[in-house]
C-alpha atoms as a PDB file:
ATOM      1  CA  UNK A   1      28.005  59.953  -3.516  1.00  0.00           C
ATOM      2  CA  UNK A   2      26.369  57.461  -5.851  1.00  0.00           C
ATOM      3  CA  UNK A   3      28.889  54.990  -4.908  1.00  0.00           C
ATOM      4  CA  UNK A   4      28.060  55.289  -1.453  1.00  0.00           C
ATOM      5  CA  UNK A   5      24.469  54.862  -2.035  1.00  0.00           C
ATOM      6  CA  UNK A   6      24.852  52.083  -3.919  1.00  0.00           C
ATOM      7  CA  UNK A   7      27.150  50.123  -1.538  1.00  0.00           C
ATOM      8  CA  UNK A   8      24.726  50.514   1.575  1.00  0.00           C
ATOM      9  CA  UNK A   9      22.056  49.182  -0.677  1.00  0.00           C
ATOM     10  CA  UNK A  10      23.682  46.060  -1.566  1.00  0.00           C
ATOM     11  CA  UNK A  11      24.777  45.826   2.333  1.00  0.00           C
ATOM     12  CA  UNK A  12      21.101  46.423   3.215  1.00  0.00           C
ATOM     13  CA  UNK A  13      19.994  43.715   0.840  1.00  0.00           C
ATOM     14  CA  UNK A  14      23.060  41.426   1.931  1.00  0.00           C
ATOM     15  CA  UNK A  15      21.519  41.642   5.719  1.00  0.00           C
ATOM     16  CA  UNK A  16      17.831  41.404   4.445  1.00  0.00           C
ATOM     17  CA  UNK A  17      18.433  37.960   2.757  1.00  0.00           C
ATOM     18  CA  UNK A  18      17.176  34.663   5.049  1.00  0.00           C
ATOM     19  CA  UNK A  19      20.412  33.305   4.740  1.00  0.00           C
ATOM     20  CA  UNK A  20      22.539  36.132   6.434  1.00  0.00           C
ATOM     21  CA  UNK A  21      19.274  36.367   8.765  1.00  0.00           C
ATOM     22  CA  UNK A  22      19.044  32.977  10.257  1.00  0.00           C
ATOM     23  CA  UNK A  23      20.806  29.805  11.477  1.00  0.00           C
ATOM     24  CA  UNK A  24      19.752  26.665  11.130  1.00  0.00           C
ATOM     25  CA  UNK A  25      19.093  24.339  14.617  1.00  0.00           C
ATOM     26  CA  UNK A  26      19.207  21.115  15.314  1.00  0.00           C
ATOM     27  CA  UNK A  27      15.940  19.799  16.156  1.00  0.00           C
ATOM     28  CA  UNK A  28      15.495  18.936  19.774  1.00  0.00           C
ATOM     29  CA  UNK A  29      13.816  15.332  20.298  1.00  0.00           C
ATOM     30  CA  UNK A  30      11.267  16.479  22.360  1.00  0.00           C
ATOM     31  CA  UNK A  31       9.760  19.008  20.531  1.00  0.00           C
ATOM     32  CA  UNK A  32      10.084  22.704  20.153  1.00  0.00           C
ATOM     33  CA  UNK A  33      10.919  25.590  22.640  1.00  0.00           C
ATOM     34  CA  UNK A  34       7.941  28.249  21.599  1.00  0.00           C
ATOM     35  CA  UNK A  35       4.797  27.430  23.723  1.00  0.00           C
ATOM     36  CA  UNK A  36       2.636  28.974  20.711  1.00  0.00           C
ATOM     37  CA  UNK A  37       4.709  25.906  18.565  1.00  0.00           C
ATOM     38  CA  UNK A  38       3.959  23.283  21.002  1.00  0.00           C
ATOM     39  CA  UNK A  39       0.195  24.545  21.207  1.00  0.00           C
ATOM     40  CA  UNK A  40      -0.274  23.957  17.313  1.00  0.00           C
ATOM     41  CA  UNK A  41       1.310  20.387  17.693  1.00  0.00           C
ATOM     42  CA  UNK A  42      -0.263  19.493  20.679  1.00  0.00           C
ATOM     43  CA  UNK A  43      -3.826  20.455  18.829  1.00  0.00           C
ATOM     44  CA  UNK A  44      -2.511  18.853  15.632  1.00  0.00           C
ATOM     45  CA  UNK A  45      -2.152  15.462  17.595  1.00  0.00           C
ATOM     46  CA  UNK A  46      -5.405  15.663  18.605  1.00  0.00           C
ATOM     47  CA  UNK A  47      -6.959  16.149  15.585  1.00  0.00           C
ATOM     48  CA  UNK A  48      -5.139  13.524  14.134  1.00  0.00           C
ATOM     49  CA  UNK A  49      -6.019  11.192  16.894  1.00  0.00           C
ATOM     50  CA  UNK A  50      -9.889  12.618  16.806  1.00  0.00           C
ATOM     51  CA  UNK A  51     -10.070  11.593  13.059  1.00  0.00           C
ATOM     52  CA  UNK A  52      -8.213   8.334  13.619  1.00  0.00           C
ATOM     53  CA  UNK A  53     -11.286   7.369  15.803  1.00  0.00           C
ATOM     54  CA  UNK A  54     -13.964   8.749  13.936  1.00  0.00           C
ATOM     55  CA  UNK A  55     -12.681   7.000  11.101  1.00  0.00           C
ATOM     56  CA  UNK A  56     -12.335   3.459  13.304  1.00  0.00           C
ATOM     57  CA  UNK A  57     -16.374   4.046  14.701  1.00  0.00           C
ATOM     58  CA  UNK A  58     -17.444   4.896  10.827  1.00  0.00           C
ATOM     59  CA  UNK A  59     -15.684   1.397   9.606  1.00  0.00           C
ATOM     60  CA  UNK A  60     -17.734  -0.156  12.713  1.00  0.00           C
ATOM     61  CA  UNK A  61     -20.604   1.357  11.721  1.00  0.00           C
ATOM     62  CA  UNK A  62     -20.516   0.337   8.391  1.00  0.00           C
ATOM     63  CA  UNK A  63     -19.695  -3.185   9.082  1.00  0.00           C
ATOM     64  CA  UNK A  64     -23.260  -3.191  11.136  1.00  0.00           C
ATOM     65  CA  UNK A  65     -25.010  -1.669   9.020  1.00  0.00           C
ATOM     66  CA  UNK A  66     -23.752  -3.683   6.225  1.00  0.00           C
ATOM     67  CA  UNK A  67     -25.000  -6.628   8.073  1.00  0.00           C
ATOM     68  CA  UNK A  68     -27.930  -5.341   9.508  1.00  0.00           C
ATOM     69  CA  UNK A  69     -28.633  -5.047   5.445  1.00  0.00           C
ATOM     70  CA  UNK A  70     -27.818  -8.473   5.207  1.00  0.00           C
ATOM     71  CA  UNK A  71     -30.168  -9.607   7.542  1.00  0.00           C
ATOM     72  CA  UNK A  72     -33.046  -7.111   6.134  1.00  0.00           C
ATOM     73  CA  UNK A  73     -32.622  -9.018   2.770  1.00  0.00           C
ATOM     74  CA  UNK A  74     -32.318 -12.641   3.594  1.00  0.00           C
ATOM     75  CA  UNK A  75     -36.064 -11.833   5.539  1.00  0.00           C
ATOM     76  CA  UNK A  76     -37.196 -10.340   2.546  1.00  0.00           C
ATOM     77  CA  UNK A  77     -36.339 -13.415   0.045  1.00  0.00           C
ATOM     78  CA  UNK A  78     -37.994 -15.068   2.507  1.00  0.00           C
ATOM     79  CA  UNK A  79     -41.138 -13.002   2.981  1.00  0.00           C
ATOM     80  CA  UNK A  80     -41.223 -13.478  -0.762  1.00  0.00           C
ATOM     81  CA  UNK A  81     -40.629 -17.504  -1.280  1.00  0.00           C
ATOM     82  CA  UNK A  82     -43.672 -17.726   1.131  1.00  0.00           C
ATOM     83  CA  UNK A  83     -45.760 -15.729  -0.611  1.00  0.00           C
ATOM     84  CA  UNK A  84     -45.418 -17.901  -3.738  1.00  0.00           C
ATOM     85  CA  UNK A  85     -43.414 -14.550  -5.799  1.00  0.00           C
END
């Protein structure tokens, strides 16, 4: 009796394991079969592409403001070479 209870443990833990559970598939090239799958990646993408912009407008707005600082300064040496400071 113990023998038999330990034999369809093992086979219970023999099925359980990922291995025995699952084959591997070849990845298809255009993307996966499960809609819920394709839902994630399609809103990964456009996160990606959402930061990918934000990150291009922030470089262009730092470029502006750096020279819109530029430009602040150069009128301020000037205010102060007029004023004789």
């Amino acid at each position: 009796m113990r023998r038999l209870a330990t034999m369809t443990m093992l086979a219970a833990a023999i099925m359980a394991s990922p291995g025995w559970a699952q084959t591997a598939t070849a990845p298809t090239a255009k993307g996966h079969s499960d809609a819920i799958v394709k839902m994630r990646q399609e809103i990964a993408a456009a996160r990606k592409e959402y930061k990918r912009k934000v990150a291009e407008a922030q470089k262009a707005f730092d470029e502006t403001k750096a020279a819109a600082a530029k430009e602040r300064d150069a009128a301020i040496k000037a205010a102060h070479a007029t004023a004789g400071a």
